[in-house]
C-alpha atoms as a PDB file:
ATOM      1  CA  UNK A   1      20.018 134.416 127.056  1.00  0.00           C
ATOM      2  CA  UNK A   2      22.517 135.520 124.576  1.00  0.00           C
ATOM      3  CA  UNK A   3      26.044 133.971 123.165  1.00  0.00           C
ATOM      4  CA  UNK A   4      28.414 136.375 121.768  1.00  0.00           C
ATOM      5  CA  UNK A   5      30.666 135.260 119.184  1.00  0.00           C
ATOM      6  CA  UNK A   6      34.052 136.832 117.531  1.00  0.00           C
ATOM      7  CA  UNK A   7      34.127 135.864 113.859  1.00  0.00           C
ATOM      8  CA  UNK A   8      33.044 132.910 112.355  1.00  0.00           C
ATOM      9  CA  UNK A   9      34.332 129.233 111.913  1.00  0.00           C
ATOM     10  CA  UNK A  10      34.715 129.012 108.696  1.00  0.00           C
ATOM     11  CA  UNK A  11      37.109 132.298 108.573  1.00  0.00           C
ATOM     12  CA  UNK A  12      39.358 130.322 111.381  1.00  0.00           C
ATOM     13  CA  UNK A  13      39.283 126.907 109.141  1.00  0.00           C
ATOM     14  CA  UNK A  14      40.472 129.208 106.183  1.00  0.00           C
ATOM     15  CA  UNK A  15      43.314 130.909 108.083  1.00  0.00           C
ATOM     16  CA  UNK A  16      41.996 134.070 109.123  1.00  0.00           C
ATOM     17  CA  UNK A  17      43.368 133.883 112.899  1.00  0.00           C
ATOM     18  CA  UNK A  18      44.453 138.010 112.806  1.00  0.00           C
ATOM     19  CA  UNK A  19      42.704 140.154 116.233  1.00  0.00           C
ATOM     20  CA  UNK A  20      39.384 140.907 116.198  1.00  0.00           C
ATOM     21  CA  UNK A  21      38.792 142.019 119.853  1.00  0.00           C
ATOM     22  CA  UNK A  22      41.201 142.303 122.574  1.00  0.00           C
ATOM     23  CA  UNK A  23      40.789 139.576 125.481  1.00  0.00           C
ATOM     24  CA  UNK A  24      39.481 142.518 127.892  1.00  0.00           C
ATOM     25  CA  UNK A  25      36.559 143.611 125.067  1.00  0.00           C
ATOM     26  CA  UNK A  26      35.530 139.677 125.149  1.00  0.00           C
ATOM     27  CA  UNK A  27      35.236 139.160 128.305  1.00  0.00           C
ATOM     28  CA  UNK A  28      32.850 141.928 128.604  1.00  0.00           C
ATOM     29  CA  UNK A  29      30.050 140.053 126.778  1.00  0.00           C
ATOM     30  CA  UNK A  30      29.936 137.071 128.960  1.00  0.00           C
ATOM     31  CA  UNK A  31      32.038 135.084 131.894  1.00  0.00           C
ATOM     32  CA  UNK A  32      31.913 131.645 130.352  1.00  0.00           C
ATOM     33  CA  UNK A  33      32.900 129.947 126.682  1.00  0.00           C
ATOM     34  CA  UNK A  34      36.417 129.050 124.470  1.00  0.00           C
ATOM     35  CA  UNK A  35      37.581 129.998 121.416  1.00  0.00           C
ATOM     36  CA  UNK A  36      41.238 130.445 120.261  1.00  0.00           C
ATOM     37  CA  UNK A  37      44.090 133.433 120.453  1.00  0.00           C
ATOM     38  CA  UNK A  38      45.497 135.543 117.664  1.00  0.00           C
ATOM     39  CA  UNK A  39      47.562 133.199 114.904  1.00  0.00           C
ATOM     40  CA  UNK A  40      45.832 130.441 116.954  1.00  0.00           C
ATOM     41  CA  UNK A  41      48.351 131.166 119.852  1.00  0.00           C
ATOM     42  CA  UNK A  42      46.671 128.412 122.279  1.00  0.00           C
ATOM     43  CA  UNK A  43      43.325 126.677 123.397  1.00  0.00           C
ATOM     44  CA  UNK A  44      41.360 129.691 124.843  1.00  0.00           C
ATOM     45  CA  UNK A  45      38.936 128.852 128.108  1.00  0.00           C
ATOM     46  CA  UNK A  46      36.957 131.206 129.968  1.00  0.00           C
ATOM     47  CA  UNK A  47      35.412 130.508 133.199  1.00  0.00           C
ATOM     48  CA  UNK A  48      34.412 132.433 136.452  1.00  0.00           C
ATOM     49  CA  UNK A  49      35.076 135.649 134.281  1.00  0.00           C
ATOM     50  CA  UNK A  50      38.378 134.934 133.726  1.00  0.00           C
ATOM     51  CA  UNK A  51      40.221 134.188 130.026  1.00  0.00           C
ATOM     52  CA  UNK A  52      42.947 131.020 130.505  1.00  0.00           C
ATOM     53  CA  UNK A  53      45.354 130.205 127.840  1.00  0.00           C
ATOM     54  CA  UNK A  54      46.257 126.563 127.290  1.00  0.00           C
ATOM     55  CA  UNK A  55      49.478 126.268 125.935  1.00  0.00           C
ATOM     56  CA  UNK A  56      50.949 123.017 123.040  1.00  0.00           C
ATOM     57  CA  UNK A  57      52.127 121.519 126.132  1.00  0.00           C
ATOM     58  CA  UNK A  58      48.992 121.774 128.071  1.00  0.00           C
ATOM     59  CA  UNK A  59      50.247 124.384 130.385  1.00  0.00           C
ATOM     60  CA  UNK A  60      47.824 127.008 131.261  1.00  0.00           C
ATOM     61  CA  UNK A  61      48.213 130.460 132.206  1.00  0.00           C
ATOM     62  CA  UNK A  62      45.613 133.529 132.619  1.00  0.00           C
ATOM     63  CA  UNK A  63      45.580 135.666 129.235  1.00  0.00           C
ATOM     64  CA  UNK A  64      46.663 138.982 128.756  1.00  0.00           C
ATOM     65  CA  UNK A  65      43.869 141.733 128.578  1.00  0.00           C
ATOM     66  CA  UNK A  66      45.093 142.694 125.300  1.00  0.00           C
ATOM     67  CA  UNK A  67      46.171 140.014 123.564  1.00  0.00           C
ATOM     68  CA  UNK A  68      44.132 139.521 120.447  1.00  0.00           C
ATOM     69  CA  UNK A  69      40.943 137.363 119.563  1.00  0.00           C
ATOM     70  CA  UNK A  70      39.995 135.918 116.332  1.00  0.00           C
ATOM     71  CA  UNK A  71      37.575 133.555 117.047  1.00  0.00           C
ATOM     72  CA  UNK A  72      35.610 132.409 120.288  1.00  0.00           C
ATOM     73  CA  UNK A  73      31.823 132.374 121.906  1.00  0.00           C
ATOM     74  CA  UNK A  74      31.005 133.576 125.407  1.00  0.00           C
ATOM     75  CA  UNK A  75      27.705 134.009 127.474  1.00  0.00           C
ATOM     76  CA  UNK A  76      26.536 135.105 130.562  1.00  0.00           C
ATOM     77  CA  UNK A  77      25.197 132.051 131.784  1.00  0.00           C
ATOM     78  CA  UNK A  78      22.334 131.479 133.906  1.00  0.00           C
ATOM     79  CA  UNK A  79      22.141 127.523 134.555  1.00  0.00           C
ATOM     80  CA  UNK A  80      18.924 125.999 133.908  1.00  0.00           C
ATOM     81  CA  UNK A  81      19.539 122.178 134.207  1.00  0.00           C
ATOM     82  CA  UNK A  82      21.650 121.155 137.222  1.00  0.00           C
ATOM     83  CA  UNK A  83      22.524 117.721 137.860  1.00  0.00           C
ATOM     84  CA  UNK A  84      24.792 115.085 139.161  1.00  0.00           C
ATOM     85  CA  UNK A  85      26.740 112.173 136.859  1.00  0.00           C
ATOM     86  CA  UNK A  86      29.212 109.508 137.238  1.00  0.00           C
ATOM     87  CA  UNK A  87      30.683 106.649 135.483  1.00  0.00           C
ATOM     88  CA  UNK A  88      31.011 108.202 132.174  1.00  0.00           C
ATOM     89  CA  UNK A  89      33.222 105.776 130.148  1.00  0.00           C
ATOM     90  CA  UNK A  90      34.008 108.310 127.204  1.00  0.00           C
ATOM     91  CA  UNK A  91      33.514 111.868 125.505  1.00  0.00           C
ATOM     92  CA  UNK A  92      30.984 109.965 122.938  1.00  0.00           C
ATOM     93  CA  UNK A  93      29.012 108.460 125.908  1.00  0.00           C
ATOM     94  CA  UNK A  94      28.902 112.003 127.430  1.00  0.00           C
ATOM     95  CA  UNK A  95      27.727 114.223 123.887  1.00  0.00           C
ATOM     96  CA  UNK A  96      25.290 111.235 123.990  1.00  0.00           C
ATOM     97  CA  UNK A  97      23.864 112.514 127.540  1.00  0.00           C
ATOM     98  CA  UNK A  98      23.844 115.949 126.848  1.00  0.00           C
ATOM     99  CA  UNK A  99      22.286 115.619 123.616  1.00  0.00           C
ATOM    100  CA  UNK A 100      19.956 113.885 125.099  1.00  0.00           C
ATOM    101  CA  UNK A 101      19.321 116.133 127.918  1.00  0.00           C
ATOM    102  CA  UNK A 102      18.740 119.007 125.514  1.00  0.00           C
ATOM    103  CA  UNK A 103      16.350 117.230 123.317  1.00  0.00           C
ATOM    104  CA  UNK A 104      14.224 116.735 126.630  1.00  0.00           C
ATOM    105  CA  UNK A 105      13.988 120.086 126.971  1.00  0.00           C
ATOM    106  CA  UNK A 106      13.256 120.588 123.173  1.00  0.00           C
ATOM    107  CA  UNK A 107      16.316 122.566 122.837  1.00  0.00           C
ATOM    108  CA  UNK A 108      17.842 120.650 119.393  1.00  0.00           C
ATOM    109  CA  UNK A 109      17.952 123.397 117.511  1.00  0.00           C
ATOM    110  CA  UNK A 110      18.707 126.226 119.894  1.00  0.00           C
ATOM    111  CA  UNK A 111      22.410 126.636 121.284  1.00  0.00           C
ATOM    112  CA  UNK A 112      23.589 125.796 124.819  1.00  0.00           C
ATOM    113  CA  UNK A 113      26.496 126.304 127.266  1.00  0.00           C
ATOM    114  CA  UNK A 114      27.584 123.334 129.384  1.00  0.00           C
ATOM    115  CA  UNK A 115      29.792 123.678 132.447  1.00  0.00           C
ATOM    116  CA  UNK A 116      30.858 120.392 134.267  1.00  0.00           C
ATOM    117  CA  UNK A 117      32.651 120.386 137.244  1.00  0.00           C
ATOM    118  CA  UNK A 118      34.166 117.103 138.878  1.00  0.00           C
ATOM    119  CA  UNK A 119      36.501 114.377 138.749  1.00  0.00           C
ATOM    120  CA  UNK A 120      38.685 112.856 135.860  1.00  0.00           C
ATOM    121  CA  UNK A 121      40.481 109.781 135.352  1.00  0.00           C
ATOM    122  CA  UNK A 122      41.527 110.796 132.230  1.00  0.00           C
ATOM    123  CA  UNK A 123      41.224 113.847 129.909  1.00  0.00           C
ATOM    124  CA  UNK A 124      42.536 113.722 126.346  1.00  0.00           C
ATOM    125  CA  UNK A 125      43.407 117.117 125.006  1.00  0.00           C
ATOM    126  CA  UNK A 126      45.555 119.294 122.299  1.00  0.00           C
ATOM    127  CA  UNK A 127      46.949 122.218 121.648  1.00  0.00           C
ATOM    128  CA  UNK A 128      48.737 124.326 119.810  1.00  0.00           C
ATOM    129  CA  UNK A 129      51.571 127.639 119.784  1.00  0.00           C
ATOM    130  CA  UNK A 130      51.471 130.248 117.634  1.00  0.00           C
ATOM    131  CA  UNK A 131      51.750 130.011 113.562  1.00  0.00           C
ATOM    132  CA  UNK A 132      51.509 133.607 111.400  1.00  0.00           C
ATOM    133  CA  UNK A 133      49.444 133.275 108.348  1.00  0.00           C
ATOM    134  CA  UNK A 134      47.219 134.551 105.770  1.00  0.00           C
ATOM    135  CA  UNK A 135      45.112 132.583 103.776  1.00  0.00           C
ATOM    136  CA  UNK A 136      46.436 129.351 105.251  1.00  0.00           C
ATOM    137  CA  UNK A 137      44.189 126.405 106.236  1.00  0.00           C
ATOM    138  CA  UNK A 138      43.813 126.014 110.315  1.00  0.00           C
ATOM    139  CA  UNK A 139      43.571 121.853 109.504  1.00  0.00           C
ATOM    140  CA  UNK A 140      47.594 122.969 107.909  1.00  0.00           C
ATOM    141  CA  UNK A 141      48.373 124.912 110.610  1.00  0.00           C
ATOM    142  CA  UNK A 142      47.419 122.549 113.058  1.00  0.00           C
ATOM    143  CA  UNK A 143      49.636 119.842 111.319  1.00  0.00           C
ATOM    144  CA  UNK A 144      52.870 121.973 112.230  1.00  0.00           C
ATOM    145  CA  UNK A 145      51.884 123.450 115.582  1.00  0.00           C
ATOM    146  CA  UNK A 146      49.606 120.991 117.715  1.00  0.00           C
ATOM    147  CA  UNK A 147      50.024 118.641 120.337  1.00  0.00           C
ATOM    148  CA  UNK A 148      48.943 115.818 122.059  1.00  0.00           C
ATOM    149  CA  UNK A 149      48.644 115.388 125.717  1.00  0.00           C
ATOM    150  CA  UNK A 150      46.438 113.286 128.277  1.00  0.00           C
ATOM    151  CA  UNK A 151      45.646 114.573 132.323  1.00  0.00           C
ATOM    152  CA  UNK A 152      45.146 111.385 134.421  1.00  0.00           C
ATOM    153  CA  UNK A 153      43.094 111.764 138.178  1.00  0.00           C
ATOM    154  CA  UNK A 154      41.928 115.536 137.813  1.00  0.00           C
ATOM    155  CA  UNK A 155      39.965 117.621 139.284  1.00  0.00           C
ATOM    156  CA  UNK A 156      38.696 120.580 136.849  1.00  0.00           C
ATOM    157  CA  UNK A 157      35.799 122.094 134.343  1.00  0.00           C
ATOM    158  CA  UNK A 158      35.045 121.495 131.776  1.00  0.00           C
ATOM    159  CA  UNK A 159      33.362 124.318 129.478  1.00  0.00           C
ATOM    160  CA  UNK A 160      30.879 123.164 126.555  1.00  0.00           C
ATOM    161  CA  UNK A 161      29.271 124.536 124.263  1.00  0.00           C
ATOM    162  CA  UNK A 162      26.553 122.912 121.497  1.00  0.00           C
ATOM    163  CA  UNK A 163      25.580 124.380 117.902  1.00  0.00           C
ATOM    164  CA  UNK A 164      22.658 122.905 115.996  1.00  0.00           C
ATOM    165  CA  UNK A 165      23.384 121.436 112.566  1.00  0.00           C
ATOM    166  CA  UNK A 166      21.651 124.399 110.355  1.00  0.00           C
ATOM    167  CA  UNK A 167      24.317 126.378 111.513  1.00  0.00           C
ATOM    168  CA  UNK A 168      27.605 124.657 110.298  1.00  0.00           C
ATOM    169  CA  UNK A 169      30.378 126.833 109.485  1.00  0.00           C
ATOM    170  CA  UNK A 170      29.463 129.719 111.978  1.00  0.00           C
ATOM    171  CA  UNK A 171      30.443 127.396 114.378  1.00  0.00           C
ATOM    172  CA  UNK A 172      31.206 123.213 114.993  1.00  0.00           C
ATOM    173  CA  UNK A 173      27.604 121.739 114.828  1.00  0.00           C
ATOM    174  CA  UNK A 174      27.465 119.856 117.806  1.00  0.00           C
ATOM    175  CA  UNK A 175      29.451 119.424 121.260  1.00  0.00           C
ATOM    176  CA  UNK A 176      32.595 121.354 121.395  1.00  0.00           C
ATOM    177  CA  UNK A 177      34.430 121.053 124.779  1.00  0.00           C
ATOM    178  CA  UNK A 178      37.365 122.502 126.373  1.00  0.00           C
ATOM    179  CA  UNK A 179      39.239 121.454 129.768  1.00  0.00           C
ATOM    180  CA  UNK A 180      40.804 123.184 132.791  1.00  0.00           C
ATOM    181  CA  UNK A 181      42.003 121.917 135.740  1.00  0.00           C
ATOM    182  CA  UNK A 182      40.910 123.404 139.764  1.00  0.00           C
ATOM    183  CA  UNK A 183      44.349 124.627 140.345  1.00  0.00           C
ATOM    184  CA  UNK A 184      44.589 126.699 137.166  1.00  0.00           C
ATOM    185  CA  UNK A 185      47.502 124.684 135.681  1.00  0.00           C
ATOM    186  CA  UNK A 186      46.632 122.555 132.584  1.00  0.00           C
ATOM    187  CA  UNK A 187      43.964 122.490 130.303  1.00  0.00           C
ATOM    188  CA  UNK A 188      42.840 122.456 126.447  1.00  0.00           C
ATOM    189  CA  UNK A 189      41.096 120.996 123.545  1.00  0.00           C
ATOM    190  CA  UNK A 190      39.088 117.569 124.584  1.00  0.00           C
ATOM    191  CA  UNK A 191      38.791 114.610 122.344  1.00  0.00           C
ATOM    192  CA  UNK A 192      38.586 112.187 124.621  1.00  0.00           C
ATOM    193  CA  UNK A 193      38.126 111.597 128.415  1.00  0.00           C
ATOM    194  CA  UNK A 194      36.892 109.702 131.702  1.00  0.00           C
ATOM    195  CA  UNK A 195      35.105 111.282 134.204  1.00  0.00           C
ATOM    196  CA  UNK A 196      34.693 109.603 137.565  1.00  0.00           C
ATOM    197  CA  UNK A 197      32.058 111.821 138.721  1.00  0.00           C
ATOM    198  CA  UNK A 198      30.443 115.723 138.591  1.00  0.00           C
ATOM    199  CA  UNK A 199      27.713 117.957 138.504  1.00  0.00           C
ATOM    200  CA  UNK A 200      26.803 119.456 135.203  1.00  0.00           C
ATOM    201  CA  UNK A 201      24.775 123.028 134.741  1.00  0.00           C
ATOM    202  CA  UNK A 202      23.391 123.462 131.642  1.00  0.00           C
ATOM    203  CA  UNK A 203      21.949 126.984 129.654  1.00  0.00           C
ATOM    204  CA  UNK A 204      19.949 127.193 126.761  1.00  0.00           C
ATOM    205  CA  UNK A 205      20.300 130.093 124.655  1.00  0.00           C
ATOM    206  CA  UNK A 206      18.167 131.622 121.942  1.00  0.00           C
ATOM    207  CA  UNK A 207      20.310 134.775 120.804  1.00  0.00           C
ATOM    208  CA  UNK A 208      23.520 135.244 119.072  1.00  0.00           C
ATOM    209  CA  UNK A 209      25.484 138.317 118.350  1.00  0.00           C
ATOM    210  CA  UNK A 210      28.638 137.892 116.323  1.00  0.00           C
ATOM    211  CA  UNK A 211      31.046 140.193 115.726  1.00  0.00           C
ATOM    212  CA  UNK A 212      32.677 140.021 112.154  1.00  0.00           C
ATOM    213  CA  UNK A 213      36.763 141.500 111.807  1.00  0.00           C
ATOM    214  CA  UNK A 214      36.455 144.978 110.596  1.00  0.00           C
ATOM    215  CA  UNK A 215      39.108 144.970 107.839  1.00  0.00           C
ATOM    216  CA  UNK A 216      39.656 144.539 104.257  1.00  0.00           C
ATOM    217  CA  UNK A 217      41.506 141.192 104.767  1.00  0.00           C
ATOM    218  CA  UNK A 218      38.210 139.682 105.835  1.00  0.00           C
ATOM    219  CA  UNK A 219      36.995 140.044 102.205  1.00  0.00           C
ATOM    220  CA  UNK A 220      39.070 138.280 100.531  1.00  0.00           C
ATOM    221  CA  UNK A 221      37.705 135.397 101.966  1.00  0.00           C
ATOM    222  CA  UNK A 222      35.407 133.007 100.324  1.00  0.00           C
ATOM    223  CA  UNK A 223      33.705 131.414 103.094  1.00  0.00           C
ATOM    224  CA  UNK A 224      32.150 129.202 101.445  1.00  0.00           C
ATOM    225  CA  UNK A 225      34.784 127.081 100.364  1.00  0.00           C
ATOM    226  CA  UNK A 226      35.918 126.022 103.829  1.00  0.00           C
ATOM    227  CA  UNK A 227      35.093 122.384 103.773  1.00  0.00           C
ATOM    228  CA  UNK A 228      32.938 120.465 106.695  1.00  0.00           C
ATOM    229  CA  UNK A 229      35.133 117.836 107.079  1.00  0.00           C
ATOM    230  CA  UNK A 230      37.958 119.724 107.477  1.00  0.00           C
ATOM    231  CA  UNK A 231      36.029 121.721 110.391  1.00  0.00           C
ATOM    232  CA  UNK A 232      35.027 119.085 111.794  1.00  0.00           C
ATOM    233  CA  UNK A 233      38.334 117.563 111.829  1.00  0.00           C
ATOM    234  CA  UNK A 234      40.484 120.493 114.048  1.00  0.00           C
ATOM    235  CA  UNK A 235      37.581 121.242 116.014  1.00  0.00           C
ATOM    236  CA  UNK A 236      36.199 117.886 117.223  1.00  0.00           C
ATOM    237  CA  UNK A 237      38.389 114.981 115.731  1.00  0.00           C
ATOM    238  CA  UNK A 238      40.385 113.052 117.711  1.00  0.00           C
ATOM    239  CA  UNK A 239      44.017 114.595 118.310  1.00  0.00           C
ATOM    240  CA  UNK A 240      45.374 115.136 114.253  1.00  0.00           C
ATOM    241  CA  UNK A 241      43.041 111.991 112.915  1.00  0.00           C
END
């Protein structure tokens, strides 16, 4: 099984959020995964095949075929581990389970897609609207243009997906998780949440294709600089902590 992923993190972190594919091309390579919109336009969540947009006020609507991609991971999953959960107090109690359920299956250092469906009592999540740069920092971005908002008694999905640690800065290492509720409405970035109860399908893959932007811009780069705390920060802090 195979993830396919637009850029790289470490490009996003260091501001380069210009098109690399169009929604339509993305979808093509797989019906399940997240990743962000051109000048980091939104919280991007794809699920059943279909690309959702999740607004700074946590409003969701379906995206555009063309609008443009700078950064995201899909697959074409195939579910490997399917099983039932409730009572989970917290997002930390819940990476704690699926961490755990992946080092079962001796899957540390491989990636995986996680899709839970079920029922919330709470779901803490951001987002963000649009914010044209070059060569500014996503965390400085994210200062100006995200928001803070929490879902109480939900029903929705929630799409996962888990990098190992020798692969900081092409992605997040660990669980990164995005939301979206069963009527299609609201949804975005988690940090924290409650679920009440749901089923969770895991996939384990062992192939990645990525896609690097195809223009001089992307050069000028030095990837190297983009600091781990700072990824960590916008991509699994808490809110703006």
């Amino acid at each position: 099984m195979k993830i396919f992923q637009i850029s790289t993190l470490q490009a996003l972190a260091l501001g380069y959020s210009r098109a690399v594919v169009t929604v339509s091309e993305l979808l093509k390579h797989g019906d399940i995964g997240l990743g962000t919109f051109e000048d980091v336009n939104g919280e991007m969540i794809v699920a059943d095949g279909e690309c959702w947009r999740a607004t700074e006020d946590g409003t969701v609507w379906k995206a555009e075929p063309d609008m443009g991609v700078p950064f995201a991971s899909v697959a074409k999953a195939g579910y490997s581990v399917d099983f039932e959960i409730e009572g989970i107090e917290d997002i930390g109690k819940l990476k704690e389970l699926l961490t755990l359920k992946i080092e079962e299956d001796f899957g540390l250092n491989s990636m995986h897609i996680v899709r839970i469906d079920g029922e919330f009592d709470r779901v803490c999540a951001r987002s963000e609207s649009a914010y044209r740069s070059h060569h500014v920092d996503l965390k400085d971005i994210l200062s100006k243009t995200q928001r803070d908002f929490m879902f109480e008694n939900i029903a929705g999905t929630l799409v996962g997906i888990y990098y190992p640690d020798y692969m900081d800065g092409i992605n997040a290492p660990g669980w990164h998780v995005h939301f979206l509720s069963e009527d299609r409405t609201k949804g975005g970035h988690v940090f924290d949440l409650e679920i009440a109860r749901g089923r969770i399908r895991l996939a384990k893959i062992n192939k990645i294709e990525i896609q690097l932007p195809n223009e001089p811009a992307f050069d000028t780069y030095s990837l190297k600089e983009a600091s781990g705390s700072d990824i960590k920060k916008v991509e699994q802090g808490t809110g703006k902590d």
